[in-house]
Protein backbone atom coordinates (compact mmCIF):
# COMPACT_ATOMS: atom_id res chain seq x y z
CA UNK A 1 15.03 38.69 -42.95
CA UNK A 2 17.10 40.76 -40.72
CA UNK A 3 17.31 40.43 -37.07
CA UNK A 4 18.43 43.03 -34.87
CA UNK A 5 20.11 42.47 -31.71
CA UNK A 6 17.91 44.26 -29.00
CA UNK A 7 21.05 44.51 -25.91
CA UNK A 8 23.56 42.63 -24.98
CA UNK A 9 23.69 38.08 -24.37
CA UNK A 10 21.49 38.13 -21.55
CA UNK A 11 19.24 40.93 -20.86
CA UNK A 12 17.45 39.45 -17.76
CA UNK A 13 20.87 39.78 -15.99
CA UNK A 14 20.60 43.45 -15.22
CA UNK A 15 17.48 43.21 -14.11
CA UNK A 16 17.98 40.28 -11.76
CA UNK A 17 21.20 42.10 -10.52
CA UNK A 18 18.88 45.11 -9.66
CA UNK A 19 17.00 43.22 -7.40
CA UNK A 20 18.56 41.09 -5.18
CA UNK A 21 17.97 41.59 -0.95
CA UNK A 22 20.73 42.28 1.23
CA UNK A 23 21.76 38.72 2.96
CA UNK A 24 23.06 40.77 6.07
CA UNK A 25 19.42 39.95 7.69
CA UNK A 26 19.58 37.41 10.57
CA UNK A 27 17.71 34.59 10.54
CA UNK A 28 14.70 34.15 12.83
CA UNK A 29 14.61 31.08 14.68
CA UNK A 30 10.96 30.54 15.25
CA UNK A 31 8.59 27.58 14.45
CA UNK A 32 6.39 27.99 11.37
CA UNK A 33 2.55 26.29 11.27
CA UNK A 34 -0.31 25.78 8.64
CA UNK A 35 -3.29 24.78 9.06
CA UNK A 36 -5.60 22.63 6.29
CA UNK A 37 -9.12 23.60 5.76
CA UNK A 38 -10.88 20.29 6.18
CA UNK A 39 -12.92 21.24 2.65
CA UNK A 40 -9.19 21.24 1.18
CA UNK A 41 -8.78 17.38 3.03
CA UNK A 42 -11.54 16.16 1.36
CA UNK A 43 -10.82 18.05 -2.09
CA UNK A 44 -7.07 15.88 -1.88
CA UNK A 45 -8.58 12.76 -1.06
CA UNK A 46 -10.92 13.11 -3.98
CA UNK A 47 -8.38 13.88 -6.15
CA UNK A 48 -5.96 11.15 -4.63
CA UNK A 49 -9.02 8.60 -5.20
CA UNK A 50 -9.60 9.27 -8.61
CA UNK A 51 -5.62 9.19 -9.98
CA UNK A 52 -6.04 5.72 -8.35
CA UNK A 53 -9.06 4.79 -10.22
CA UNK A 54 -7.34 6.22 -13.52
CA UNK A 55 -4.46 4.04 -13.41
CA UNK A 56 -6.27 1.13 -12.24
CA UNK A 57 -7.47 -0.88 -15.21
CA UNK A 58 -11.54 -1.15 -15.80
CA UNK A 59 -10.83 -5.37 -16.30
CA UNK A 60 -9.35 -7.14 -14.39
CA UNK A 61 -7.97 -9.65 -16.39
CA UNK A 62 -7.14 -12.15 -13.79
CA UNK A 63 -10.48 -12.60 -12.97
CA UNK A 64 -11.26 -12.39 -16.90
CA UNK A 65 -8.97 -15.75 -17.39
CA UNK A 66 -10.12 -17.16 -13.66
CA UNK A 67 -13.50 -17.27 -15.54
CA UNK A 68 -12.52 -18.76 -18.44
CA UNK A 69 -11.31 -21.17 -16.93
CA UNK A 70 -14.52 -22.20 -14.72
CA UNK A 71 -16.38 -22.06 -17.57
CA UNK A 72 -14.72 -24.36 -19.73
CA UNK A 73 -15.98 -27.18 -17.36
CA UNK A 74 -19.03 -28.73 -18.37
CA UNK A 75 -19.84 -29.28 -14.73
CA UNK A 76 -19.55 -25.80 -13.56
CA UNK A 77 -22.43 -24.87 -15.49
CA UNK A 78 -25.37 -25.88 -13.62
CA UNK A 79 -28.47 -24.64 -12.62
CA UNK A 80 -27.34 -23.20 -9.29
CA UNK A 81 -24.60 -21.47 -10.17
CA UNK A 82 -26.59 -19.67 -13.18
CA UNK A 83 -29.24 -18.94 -10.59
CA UNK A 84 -26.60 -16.95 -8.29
CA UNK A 85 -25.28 -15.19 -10.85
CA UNK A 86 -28.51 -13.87 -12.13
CA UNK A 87 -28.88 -13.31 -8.46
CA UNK A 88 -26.24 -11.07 -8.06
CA UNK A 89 -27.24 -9.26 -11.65
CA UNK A 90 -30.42 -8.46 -10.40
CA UNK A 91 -29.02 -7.25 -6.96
CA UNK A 92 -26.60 -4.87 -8.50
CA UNK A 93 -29.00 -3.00 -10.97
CA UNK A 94 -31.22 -2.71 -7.91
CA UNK A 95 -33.98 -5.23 -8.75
């Protein structure tokens, strides 16, 4: 395999040299504004909302062990408590 050299170390440097602007132009002193669409507000707040939800976890595992816990005793087990949480089952698939 033979490789020929096409110019010289860095061939992008002519180019670049070719061109660069003049720096003898004086600086405006002005202000500068923007103004964001408020379809490009809500676009960055969905896209801020779900990066949050990606890097929070689906369990929580605090809650997880919490749980546990609660249901290791015997007496936490009772009709009541079973009662609320089918309660709260139903609720949340809309029944």
């Amino acid at each position: 395999m033979i490789i020929d050299r096409l110019g010289g170390i860095d061939p992008l440097k002519d180019v670049q040299n070719a061109y660069k602007t003049p720096s003898k132009q004086p600086l405006r002193s002005g202000h500068d504004s923007i103004s964001i669409s408020a379809e490009a507000r809500e676009m960055a707040e969905a896209y801020y909302l779900s990066e949050v939800a990606a890097a929070t976890p689906d369990i929580r595992a605090d809650r997880v062990a919490e749980v546990r816990e609660k249901i290791k005793d015997p007496a936490y087990l009772n009709p009541d408590v079973i009662s609320s949480t089918a309660d709260k089952i139903m609720s949340s698939l809309g029944l």
